[in-house]
Protein backbone atom coordinates (compact mmCIF):
# COMPACT_ATOMS: atom_id res chain seq x y z
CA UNK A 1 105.04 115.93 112.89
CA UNK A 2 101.74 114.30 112.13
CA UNK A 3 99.44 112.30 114.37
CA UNK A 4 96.33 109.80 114.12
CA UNK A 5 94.56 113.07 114.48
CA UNK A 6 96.28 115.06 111.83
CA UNK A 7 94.16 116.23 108.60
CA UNK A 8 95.30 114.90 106.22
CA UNK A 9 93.34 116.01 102.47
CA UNK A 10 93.83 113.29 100.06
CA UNK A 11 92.91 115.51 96.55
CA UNK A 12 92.16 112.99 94.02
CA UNK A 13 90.73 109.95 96.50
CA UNK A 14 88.47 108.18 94.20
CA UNK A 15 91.45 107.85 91.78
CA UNK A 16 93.67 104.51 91.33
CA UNK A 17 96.15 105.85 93.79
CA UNK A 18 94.09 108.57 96.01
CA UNK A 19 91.55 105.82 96.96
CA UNK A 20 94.36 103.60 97.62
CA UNK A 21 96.32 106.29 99.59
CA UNK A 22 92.88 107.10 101.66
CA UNK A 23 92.25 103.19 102.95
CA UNK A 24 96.54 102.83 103.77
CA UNK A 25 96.23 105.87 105.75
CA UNK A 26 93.26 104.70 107.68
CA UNK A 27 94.45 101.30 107.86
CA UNK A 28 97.78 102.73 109.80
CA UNK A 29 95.14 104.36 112.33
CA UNK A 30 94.46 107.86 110.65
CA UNK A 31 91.00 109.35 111.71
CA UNK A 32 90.77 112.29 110.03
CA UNK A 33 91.57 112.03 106.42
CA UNK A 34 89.60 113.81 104.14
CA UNK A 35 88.18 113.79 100.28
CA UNK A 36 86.37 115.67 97.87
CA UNK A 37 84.66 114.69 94.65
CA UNK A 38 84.95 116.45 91.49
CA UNK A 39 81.15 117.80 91.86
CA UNK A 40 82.00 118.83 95.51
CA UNK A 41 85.36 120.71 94.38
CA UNK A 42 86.42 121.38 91.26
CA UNK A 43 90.00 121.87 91.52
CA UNK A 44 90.66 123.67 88.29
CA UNK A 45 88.94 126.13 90.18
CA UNK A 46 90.92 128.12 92.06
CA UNK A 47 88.37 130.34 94.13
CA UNK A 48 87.17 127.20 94.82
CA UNK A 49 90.12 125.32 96.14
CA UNK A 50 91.03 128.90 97.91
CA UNK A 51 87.33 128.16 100.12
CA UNK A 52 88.06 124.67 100.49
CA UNK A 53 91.52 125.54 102.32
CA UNK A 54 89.79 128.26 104.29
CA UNK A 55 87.53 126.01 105.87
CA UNK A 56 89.21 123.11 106.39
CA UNK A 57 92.78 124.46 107.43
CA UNK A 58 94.16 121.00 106.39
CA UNK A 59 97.44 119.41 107.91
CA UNK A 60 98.55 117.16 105.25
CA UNK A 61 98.06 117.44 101.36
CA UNK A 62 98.20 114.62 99.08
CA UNK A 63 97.58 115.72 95.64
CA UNK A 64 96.96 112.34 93.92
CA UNK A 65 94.53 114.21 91.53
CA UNK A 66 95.25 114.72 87.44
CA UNK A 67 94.29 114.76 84.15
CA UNK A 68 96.24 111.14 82.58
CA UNK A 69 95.51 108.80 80.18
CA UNK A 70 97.11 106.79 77.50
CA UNK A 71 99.21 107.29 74.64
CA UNK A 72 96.44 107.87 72.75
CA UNK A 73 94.62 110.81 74.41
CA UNK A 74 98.17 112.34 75.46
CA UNK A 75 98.97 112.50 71.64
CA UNK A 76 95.12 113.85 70.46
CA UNK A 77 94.65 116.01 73.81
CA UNK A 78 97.90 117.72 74.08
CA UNK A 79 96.10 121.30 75.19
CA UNK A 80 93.92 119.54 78.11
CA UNK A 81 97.31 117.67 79.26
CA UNK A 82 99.32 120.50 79.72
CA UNK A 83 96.73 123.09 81.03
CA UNK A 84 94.59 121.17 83.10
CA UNK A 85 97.76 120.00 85.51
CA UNK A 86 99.00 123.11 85.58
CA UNK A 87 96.08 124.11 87.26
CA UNK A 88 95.43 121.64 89.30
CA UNK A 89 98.87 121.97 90.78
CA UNK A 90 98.91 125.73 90.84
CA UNK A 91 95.79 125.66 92.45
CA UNK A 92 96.53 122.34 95.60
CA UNK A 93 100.04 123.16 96.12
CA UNK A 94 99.67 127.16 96.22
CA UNK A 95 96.65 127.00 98.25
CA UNK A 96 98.52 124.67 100.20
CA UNK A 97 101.37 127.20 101.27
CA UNK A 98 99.23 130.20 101.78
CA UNK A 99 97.56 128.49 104.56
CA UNK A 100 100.61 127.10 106.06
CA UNK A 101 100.70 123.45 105.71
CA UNK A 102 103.87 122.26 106.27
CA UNK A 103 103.27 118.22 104.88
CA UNK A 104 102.77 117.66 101.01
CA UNK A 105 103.27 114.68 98.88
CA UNK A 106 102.68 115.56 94.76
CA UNK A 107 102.35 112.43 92.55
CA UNK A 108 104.09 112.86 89.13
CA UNK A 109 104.99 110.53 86.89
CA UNK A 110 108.52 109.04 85.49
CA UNK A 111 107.51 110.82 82.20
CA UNK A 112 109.35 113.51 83.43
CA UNK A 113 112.68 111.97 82.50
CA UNK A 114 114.38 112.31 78.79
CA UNK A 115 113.25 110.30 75.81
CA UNK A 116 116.95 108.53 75.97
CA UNK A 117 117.64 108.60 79.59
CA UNK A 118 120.46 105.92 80.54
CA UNK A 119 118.65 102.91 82.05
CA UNK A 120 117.75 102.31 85.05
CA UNK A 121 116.79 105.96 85.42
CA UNK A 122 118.08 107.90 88.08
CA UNK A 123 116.42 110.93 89.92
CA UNK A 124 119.30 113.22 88.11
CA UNK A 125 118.74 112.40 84.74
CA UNK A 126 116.13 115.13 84.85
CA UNK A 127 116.29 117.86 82.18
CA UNK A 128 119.26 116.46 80.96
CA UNK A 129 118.31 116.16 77.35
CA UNK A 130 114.56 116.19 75.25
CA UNK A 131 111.12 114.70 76.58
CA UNK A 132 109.79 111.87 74.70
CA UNK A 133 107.04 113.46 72.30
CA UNK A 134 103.82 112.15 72.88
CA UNK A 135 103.75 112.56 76.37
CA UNK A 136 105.94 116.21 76.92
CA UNK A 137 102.79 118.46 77.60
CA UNK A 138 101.67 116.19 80.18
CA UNK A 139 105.82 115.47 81.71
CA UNK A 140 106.12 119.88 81.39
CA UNK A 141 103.40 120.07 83.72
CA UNK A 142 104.30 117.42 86.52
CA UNK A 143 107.94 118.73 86.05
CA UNK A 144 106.32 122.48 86.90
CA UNK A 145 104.75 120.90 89.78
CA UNK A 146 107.97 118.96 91.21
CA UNK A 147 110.14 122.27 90.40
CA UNK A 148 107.49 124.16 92.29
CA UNK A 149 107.18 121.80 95.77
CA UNK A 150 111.40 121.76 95.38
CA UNK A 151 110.89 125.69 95.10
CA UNK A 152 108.60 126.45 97.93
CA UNK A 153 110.93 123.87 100.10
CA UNK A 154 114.24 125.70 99.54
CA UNK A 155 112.72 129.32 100.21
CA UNK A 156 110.05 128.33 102.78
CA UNK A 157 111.28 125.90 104.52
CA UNK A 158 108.27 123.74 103.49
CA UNK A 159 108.01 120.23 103.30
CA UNK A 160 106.78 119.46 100.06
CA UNK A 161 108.08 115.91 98.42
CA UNK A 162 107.23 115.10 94.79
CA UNK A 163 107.29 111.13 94.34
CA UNK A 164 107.91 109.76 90.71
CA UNK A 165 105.64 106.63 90.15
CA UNK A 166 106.56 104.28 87.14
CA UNK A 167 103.27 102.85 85.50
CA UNK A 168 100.94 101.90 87.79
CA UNK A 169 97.63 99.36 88.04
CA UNK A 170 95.53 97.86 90.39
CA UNK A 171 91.58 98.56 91.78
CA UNK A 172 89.73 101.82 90.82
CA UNK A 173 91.70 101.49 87.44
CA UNK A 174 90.64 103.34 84.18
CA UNK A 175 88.92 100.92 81.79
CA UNK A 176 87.83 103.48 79.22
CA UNK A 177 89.23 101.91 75.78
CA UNK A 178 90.15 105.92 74.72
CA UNK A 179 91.97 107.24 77.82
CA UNK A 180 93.24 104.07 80.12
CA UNK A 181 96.75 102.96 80.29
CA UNK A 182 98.36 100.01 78.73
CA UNK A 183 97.80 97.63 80.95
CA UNK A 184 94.30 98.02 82.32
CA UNK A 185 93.59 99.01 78.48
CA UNK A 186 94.59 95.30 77.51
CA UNK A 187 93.00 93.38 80.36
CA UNK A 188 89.41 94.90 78.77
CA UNK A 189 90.42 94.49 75.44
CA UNK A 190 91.35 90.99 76.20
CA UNK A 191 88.12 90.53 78.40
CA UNK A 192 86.22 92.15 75.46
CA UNK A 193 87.63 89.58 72.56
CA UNK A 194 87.19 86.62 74.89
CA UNK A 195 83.68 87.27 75.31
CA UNK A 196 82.98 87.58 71.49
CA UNK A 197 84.86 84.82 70.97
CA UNK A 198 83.05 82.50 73.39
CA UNK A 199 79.35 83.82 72.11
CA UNK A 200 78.58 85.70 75.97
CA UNK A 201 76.05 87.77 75.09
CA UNK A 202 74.77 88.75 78.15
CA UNK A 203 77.91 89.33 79.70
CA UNK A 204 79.36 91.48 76.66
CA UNK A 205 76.14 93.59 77.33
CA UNK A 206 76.72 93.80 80.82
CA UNK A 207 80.44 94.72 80.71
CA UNK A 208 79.47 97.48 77.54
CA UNK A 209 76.68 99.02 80.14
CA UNK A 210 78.88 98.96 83.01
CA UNK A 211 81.63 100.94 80.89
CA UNK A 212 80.07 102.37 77.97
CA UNK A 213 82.41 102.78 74.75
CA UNK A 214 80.90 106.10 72.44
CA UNK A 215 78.29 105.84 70.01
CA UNK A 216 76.80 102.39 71.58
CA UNK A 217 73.95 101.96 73.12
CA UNK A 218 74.46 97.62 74.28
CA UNK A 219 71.19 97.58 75.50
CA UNK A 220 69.30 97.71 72.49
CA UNK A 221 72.24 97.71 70.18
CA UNK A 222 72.16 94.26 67.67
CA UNK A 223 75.13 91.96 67.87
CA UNK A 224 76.52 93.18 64.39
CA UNK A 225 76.42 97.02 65.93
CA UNK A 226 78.62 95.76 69.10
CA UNK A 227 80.73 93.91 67.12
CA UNK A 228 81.34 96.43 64.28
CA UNK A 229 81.69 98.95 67.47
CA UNK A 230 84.54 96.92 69.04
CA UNK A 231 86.41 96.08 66.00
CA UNK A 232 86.86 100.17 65.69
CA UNK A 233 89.13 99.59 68.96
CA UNK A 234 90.61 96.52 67.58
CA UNK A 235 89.07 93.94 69.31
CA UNK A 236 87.63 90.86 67.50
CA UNK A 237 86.24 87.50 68.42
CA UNK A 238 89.48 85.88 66.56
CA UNK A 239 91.96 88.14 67.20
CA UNK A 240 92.92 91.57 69.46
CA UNK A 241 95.03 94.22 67.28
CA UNK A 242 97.37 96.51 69.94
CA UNK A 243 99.29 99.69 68.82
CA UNK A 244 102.93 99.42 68.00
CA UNK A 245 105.50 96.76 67.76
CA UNK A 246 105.19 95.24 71.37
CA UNK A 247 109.24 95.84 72.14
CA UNK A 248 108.62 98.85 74.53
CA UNK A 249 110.22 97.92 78.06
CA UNK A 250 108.03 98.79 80.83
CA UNK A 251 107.69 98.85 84.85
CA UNK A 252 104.98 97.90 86.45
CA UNK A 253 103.57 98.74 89.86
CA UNK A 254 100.59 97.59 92.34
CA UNK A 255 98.57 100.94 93.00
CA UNK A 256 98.15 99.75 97.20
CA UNK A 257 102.26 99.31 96.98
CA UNK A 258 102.88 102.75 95.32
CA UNK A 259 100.07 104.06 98.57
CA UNK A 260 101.90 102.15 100.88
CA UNK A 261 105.21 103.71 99.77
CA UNK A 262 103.72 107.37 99.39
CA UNK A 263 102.33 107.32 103.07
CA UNK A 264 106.19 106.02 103.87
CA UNK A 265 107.61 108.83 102.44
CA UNK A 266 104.70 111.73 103.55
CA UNK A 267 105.00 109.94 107.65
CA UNK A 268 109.22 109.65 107.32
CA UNK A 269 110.66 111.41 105.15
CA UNK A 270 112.20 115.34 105.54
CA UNK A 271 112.52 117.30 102.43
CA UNK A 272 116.26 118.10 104.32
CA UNK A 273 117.54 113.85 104.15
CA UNK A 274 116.55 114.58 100.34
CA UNK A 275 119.36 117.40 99.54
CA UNK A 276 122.52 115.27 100.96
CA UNK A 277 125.29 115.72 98.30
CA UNK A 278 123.34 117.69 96.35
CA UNK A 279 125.05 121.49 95.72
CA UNK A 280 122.93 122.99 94.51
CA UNK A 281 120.26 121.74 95.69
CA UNK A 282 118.13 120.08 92.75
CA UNK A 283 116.59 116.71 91.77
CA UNK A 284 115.65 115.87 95.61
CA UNK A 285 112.26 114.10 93.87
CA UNK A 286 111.76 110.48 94.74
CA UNK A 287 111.77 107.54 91.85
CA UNK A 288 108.90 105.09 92.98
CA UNK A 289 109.14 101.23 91.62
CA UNK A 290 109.93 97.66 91.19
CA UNK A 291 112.93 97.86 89.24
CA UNK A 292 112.16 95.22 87.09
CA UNK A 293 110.83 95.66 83.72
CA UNK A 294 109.46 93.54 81.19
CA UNK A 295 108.22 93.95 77.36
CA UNK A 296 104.81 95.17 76.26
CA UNK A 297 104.23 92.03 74.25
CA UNK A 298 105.49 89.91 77.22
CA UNK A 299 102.86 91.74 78.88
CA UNK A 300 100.37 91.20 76.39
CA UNK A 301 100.91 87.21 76.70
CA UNK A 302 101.28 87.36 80.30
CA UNK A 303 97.44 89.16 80.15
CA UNK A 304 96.09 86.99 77.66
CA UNK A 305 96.83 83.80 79.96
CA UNK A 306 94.97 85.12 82.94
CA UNK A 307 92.34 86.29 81.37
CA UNK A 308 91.57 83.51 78.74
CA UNK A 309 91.51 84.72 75.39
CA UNK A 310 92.44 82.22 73.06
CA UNK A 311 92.45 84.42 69.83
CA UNK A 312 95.96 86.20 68.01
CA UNK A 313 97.66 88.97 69.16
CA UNK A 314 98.55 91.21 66.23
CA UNK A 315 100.56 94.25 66.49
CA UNK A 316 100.37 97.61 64.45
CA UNK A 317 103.75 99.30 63.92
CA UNK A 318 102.49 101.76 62.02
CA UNK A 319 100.71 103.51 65.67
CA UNK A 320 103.67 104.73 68.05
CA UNK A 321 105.79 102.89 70.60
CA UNK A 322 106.19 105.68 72.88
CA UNK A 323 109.82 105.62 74.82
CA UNK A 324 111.71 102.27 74.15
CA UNK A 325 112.87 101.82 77.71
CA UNK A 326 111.65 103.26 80.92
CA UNK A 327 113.13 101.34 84.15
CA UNK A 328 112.94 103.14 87.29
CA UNK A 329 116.17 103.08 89.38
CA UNK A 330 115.06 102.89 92.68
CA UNK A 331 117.74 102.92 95.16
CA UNK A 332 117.14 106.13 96.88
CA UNK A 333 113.97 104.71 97.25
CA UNK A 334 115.09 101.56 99.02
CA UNK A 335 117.88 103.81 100.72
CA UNK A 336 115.13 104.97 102.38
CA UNK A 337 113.54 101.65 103.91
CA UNK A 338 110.67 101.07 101.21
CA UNK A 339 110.39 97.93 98.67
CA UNK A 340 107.49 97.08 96.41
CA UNK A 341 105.76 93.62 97.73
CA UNK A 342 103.01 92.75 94.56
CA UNK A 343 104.99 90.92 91.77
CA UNK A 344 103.44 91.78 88.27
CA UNK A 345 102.05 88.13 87.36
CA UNK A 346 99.77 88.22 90.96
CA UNK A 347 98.71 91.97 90.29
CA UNK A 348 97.50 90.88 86.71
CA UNK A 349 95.48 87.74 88.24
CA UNK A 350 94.43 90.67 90.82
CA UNK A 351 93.14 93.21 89.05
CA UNK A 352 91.51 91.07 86.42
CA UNK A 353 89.56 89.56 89.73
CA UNK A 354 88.41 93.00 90.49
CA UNK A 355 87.23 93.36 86.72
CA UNK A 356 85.07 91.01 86.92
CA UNK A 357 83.64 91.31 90.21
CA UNK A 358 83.21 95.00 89.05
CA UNK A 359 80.87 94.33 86.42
């Protein structure tokens, strides 16, 4: 079992969810939990991540780490998807086992679940028929990784859980107009076409320095160049254009909740109360959500109103929707004593705070 004074390595702790796994685990008391940075240990390394083990002789693993973005870079960067999580993973949760740590927790992703899965989507509907398209190199690999920790579990006698997280958002998000998800991805985009709209020079400069977009330089850049340089992402002073049709249904969860309900899981949770009525044994991964859903244009509106933008919303069919439906059923999650506390219209207002004050 683990104590205050457990190690616990948190791979991945400047991340959304890592940094937000690091301060709930220290908040509960934990003294010795542990990070690296990408320039400290490069985890697609694995002579590297073989050292790191060796000296530290961790506890605890969290492997929060990965390569994700958007629909966009999962559909152009199909190679990086795929190979760079399969090392990572390879790399953490082998290292991992040869040096006898009992505790994991891997973060995947409900990706991992059919194109058509029957709604809400249950832990079983795994495998069960093809993986939506623009997203299956990056749902093969966290699959590999959930298959593995399930693996090592049933022949080991290891304690490796693999959580599921439906789409997530909060501090430390991604705000890179290429790579972020849809939601942060709109709150900038929003941000971006208010202040256009409203003249903010300064501010647009500010926000374009903070978070640089490619081939821009804002600080000596003319008005015309930021402009023209924005409108290649869609965003105008009159009017915001977002891929697809805006009918997707999508979950949304806080990034501290999904901590809070990872540390639940790593501090309470045996990989043995996961294989009840289960023969064979498979599937014993862990959906983590809200349960409720809403649609991405709802979304879009809901965004638009905390953050101010008074332009159109226009929608592009002809760029993919991704999966139509993706709700999360979560009652093996709640079965075992964990419910999300952040509804989605106070994580916008949230997270749009932290923006700002980010800037």
């Amino acid at each position: 079992m683990l104590n205050l004074n457990s190690k616990i390595y948190v791979a991945g702790h400047r991340g959304l969810v890592g940094s937000a796994i690091m301060r709930n685990l220290q908040q509960r008391g934990f003294t010795n939990v542990i990070g690296r940075t990408h320039a400290e240990l490069d985890l697609l390394d694995g002579v590297a991540v073989r050292q790191f083990f060796d000296l530290e002789q961790p506890d605890a693993v969290v492997l929060a780490a990965a390569h994700v973005g958007g629909i966009m870079a999962n559909s152009v960067y199909r190679a990086d998807f795929i190979y760079q999580n399969l090392q990572i993973q390879q790399n953490v949760i082998g290292e991992a086992w040869r040096h006898g740590v009992k505790h994991l927790l891997f973060l995947g992703s409900t990706c991992i679940y059919p194109r058509e899965a029957p709604q809400p989507i249950t832990e079983d509907a795994l495998l069960t028929s093809p993986l939506e398209y623009t997203n299956e190199p990056y749902a093969i690999a966290k699959i590999a990784g959930l298959k593995l920790c399930e693996s090592l579990n049933l022949q080991y006698s290891t304690n490796y859980i693999a959580v599921m997280p439906t789409n997530l958002y909060g501090p430390n998000d991604n705000f890179d107009l290429v790579n972020s998800h849809v939601l942060p991805a709109m709150i900038r985009k929003m941000h971006l076409a208010r202040l256009l709209n409203e003249n903010r020079e300064v501010e647009l400069r500010a926000d374009l320095t903070r978070r640089p977009i490619p081939n821009l330089d804002a600080a000596s850049a003319s008005m015309q160049q930021i402009s023209e340089a924005l409108a290649s992402f869609g965003i105008h002073a009159s009017h915001l254009d977002l891929w697809g049709s805006g009918r997707p249904l999508r979950e949304f969860l806080w990034s501290e909740d999904m901590a809070d309900a990872s540390v639940h899981i790593l501090l309470n949770v045996d990989f043995k109360d996961l294989c009840q009525d289960h023969n064979p044994i498979r599937n014993t991964h862990i959906n983590i959500g809200t349960g409720i859903e809403l649609s991405i244009g709802e979304l879009a509106n809901q965004i638009r109103s905390t953050v101010g933008f008074k332009g159109e919303i226009r929608w592009d069919a002809s760029k993919p929707d991704g999966t139509m439906r993706k709700l999360c059923n979560v009652d093996k999650l709640h079965a075992l004593g964990w419910r999300h506390k952040v509804e989605l219209p106070d994580g916008i207002a949230r997270l749009y705070r932290w923006y700002c004050e980010s800037i």
